[in-house]
N, C-alpha and C. Protein backbone atom coordinates (compact mmCIF):
# COMPACT_ATOMS: atom_id res chain seq x y z
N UNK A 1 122.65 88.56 112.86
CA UNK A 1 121.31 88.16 112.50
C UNK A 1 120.67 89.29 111.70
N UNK A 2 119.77 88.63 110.74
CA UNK A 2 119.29 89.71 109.83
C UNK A 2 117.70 89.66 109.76
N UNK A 3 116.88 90.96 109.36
CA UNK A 3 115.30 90.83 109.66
C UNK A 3 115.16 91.52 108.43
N UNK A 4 114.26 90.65 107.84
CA UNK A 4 113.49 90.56 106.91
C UNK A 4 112.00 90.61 106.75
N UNK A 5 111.10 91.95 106.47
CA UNK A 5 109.72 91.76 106.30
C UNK A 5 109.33 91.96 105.06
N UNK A 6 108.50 91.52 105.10
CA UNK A 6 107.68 91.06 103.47
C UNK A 6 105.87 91.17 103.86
N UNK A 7 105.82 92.08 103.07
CA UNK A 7 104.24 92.22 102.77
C UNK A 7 103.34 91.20 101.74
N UNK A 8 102.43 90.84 102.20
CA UNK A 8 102.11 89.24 101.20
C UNK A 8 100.62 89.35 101.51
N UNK A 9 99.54 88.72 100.22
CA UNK A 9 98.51 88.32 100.70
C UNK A 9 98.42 86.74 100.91
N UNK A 10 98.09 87.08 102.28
CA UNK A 10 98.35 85.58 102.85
C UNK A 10 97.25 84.47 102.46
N UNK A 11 95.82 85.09 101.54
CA UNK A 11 95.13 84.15 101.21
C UNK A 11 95.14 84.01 100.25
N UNK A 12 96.63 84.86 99.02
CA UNK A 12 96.22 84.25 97.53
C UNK A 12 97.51 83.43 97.53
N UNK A 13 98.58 84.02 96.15
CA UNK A 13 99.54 82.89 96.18
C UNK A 13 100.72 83.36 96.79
N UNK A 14 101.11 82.62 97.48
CA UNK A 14 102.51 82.72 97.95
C UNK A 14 103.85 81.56 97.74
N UNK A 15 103.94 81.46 96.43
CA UNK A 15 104.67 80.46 95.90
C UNK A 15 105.94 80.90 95.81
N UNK A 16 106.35 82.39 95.78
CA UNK A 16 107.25 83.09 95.73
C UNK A 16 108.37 83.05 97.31
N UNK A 17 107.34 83.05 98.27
CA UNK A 17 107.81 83.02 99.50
C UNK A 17 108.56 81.40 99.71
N UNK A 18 108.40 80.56 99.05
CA UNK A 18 108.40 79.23 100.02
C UNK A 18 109.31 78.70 100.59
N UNK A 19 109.33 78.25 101.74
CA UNK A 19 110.03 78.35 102.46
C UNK A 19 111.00 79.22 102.69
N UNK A 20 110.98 80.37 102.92
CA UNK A 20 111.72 81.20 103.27
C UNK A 20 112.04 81.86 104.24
N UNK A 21 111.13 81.71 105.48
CA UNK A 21 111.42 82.30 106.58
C UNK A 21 111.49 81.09 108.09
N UNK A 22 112.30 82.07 108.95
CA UNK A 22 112.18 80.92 110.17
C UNK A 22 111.25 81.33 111.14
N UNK A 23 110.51 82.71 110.99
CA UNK A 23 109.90 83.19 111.68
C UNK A 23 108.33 83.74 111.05
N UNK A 24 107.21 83.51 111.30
CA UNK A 24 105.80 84.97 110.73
C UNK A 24 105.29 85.17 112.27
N UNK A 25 104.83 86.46 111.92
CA UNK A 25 104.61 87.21 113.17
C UNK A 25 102.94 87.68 113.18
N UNK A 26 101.81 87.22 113.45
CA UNK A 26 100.50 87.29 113.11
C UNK A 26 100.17 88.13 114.59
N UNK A 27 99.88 89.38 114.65
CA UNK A 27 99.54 90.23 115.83
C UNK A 27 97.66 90.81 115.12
N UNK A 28 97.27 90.04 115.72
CA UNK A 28 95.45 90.83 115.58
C UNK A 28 95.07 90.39 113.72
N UNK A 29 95.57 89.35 113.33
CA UNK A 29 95.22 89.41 111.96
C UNK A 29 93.95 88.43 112.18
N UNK A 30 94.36 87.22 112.56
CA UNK A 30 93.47 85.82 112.24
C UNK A 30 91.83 85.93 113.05
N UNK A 31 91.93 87.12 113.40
CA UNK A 31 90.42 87.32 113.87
C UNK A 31 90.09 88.19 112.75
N UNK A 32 90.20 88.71 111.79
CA UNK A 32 89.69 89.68 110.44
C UNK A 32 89.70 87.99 109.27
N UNK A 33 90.22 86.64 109.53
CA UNK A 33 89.75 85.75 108.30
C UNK A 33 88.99 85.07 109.19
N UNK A 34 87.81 84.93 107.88
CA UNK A 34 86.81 83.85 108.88
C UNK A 34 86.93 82.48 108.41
N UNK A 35 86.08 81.87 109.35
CA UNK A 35 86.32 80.44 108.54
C UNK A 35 86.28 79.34 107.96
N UNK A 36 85.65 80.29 106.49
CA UNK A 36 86.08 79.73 105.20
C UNK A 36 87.28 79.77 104.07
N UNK A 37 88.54 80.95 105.08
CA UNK A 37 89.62 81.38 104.44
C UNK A 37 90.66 80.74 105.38
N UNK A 38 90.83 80.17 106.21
CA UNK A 38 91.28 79.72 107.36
C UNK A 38 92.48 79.40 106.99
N UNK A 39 91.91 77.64 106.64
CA UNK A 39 92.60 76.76 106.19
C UNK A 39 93.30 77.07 105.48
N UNK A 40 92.99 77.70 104.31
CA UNK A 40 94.04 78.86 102.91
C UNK A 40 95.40 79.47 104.04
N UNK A 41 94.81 79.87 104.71
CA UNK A 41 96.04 81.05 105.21
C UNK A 41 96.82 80.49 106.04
N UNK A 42 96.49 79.27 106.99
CA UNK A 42 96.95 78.68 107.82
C UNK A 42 98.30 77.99 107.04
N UNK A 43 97.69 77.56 105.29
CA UNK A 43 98.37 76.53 104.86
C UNK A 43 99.36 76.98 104.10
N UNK A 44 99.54 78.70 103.78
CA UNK A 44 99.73 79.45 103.53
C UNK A 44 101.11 79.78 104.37
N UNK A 45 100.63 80.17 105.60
CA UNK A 45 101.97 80.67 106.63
C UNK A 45 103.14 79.19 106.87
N UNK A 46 102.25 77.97 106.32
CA UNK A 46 102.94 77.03 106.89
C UNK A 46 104.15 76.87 105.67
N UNK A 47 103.81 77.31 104.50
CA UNK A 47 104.43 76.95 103.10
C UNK A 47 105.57 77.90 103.16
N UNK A 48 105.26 79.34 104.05
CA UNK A 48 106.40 80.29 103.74
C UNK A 48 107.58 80.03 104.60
N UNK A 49 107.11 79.27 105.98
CA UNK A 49 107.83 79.22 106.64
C UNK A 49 109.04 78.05 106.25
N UNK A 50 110.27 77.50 107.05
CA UNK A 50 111.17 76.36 107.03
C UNK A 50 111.09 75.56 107.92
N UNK A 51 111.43 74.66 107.61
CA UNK A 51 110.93 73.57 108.60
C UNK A 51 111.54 73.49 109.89
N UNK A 52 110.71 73.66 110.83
CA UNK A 52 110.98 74.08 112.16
C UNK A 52 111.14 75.68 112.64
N UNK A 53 110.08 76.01 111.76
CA UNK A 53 110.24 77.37 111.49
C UNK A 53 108.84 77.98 112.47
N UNK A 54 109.09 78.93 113.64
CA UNK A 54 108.03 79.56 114.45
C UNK A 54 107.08 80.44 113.96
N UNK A 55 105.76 80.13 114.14
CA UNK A 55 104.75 81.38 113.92
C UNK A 55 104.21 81.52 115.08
N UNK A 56 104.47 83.01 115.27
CA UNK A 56 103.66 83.31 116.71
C UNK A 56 102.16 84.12 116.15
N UNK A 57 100.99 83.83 116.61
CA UNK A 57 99.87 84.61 116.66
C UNK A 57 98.98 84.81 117.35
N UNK A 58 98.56 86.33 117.19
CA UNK A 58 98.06 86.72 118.61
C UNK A 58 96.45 86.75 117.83
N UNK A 59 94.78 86.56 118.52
CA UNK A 59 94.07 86.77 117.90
C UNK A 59 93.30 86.80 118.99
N UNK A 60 91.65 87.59 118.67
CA UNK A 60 90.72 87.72 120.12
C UNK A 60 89.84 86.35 120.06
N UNK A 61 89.96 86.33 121.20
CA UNK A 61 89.18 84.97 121.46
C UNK A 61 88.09 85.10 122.40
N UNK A 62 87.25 84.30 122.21
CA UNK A 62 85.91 84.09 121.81
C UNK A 62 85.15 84.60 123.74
N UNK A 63 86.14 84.04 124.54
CA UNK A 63 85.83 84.73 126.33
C UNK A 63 86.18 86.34 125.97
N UNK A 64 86.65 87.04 124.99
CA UNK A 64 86.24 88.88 125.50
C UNK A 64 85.00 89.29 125.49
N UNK A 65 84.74 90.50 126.00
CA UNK A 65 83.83 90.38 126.23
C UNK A 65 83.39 91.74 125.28
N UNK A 66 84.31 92.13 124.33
CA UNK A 66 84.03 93.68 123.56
C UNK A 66 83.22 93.08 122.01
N UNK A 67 82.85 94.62 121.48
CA UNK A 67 82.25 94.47 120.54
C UNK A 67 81.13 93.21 120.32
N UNK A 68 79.99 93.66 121.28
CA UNK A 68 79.04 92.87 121.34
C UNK A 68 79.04 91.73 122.17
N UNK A 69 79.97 91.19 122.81
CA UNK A 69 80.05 90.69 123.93
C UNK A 69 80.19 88.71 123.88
N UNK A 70 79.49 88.54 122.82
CA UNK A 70 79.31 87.19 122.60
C UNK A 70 79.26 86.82 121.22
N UNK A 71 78.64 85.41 121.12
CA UNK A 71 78.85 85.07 119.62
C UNK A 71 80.03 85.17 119.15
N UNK A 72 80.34 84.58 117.85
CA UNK A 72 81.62 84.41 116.92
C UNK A 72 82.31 85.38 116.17
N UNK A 73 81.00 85.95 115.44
CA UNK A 73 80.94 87.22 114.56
C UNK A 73 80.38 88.17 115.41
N UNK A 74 81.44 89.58 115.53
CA UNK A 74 81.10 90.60 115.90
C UNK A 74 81.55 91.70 115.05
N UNK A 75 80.46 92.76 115.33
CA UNK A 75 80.87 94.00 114.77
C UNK A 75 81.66 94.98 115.48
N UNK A 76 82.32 95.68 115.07
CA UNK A 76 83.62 96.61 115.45
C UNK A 76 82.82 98.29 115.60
N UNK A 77 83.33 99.13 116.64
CA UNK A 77 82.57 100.87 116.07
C UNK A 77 83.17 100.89 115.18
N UNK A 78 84.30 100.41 114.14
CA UNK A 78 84.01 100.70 112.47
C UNK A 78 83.27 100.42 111.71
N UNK A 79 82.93 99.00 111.83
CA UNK A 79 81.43 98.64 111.19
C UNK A 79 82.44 97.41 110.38
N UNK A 80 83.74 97.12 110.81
CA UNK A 80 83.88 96.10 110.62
C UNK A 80 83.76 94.84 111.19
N UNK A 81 83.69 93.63 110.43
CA UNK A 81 83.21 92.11 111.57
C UNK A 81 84.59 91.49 111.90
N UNK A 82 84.24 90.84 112.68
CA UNK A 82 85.44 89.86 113.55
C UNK A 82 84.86 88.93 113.72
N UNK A 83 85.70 87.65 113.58
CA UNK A 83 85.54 86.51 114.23
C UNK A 83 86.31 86.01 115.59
N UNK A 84 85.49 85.83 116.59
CA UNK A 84 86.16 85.32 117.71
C UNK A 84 86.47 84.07 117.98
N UNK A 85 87.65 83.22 118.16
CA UNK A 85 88.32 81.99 118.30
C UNK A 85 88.24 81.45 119.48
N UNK A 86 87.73 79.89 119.35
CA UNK A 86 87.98 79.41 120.91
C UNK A 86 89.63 78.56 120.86
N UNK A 87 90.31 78.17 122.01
CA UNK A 87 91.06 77.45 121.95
C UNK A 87 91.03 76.39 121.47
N UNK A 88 90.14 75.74 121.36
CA UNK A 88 89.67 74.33 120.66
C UNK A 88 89.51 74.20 119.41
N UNK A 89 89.19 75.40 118.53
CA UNK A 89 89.09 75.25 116.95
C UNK A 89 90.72 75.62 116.57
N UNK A 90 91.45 76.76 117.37
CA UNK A 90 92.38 76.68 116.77
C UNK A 90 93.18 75.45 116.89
N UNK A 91 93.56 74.87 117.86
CA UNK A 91 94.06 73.58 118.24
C UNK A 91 93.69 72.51 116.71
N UNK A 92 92.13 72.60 116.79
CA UNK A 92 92.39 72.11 115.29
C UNK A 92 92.43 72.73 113.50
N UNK A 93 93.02 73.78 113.98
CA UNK A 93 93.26 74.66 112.59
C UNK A 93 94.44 74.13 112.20
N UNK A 94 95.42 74.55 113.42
CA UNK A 94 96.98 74.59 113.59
C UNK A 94 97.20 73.35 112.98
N UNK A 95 96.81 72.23 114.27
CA UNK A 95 97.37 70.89 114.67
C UNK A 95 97.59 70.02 113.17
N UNK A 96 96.94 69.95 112.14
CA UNK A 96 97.77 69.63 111.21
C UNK A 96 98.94 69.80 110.45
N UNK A 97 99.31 70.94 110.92
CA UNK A 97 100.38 71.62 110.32
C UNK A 97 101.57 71.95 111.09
N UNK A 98 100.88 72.16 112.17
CA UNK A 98 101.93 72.84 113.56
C UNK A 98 102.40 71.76 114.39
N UNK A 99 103.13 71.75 115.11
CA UNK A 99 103.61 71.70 116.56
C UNK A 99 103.17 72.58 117.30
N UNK A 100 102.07 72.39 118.59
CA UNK A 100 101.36 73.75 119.46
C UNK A 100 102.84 73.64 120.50
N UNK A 101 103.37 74.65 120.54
CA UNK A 101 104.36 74.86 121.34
C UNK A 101 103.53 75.23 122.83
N UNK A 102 102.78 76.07 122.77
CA UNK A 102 101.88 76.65 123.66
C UNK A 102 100.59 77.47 123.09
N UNK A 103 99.40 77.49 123.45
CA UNK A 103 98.49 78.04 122.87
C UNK A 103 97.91 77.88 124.66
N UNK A 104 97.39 79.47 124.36
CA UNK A 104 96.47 79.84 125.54
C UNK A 104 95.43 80.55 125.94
N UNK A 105 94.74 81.48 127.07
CA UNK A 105 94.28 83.07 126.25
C UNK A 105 94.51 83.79 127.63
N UNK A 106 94.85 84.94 126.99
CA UNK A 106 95.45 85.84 128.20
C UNK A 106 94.48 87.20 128.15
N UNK A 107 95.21 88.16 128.68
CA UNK A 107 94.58 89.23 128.92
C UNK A 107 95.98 90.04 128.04
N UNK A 108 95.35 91.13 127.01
CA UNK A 108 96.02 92.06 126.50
C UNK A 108 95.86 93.83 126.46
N UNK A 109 96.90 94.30 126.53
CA UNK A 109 96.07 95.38 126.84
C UNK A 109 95.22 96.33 125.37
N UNK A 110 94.63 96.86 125.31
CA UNK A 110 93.46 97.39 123.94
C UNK A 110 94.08 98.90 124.42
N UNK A 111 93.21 99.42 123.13
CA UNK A 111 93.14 101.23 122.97
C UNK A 111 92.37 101.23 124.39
N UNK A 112 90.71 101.12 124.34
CA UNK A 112 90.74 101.62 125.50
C UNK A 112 90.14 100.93 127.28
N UNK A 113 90.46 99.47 126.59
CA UNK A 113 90.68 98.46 127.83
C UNK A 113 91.02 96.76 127.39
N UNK A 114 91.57 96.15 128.03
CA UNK A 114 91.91 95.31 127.52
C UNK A 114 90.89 94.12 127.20
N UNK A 115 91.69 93.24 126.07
CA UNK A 115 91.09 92.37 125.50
C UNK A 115 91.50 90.43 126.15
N UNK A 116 90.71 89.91 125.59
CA UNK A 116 91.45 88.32 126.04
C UNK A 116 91.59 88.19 124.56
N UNK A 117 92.55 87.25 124.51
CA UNK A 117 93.22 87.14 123.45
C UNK A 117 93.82 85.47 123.35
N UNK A 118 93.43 84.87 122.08
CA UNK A 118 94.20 83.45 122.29
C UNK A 118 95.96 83.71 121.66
N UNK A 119 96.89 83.22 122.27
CA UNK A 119 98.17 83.17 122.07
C UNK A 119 98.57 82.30 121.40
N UNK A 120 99.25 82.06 120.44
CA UNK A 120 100.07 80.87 119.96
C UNK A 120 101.06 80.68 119.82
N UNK A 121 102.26 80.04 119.97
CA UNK A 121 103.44 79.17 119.35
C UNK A 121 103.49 78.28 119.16
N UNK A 122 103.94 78.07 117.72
CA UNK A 122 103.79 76.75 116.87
C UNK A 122 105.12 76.94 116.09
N UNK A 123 105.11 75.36 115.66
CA UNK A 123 106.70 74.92 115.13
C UNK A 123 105.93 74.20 113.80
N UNK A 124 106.08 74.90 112.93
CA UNK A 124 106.21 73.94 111.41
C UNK A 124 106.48 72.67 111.54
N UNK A 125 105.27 72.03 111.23
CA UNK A 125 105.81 70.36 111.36
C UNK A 125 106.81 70.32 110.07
């Protein structure tokens, strides 16, 4: 078996990629696009992947309780924003595109305490 990474912007074109992988690996990204870039990137990971091809992604969801505690949009001590995800919007981000293999939200551990976090596995329809 062979591993292959590729650096890409996942919200411009990726026509180059298509279908090419059986796997994308999204760890802490999809809470930095908000959503009006969503759909782009969602439709995006779905194009690079092959059919029946897994994307796992990890993102903070909307029960943590850091960086301001509530609301959608939060600010970071960098002074960058985040958007926080409930299970229910992603369900319908994915669900056109995906197979939800499992989507959930767990507890992860952070720099300096942990976060909740929504989980995903999904199968390229």
């Amino acid at each position: 078996m062979t591993c292959r990474f590729e650096v890409a912007d996942l919200l411009g074109d990726v026509t180059e990629f298509h279908a090419s992988f059986d796997f994308a690996y999204d760890w802490e990204l999809l809470h930095h696009i908000f959503p009006e870039d969503r759909e782009r990137y969602v439709h995006n990971v779905h194009s690079i992947l092959r059919p029946k091809g897994i994307y796992f992604s990890v993102c903070f969801s909307e029960k943590d309780c850091e960086f301001g505690g509530d609301g959608k949009f939060r600010k970071t001590p960098l002074g960058t924003e985040l958007y926080f995800s409930s299970e229910k919007e992603l369900k319908e981000l994915f669900g056109p595109l995906f197979n939800i293999l499992e989507l959930n939200t767990s507890e992860i551990p952070g720099k300096y305490k942990p976060h909740m976090a929504n989980i995903a596995w999904l199968e390229r329809k």
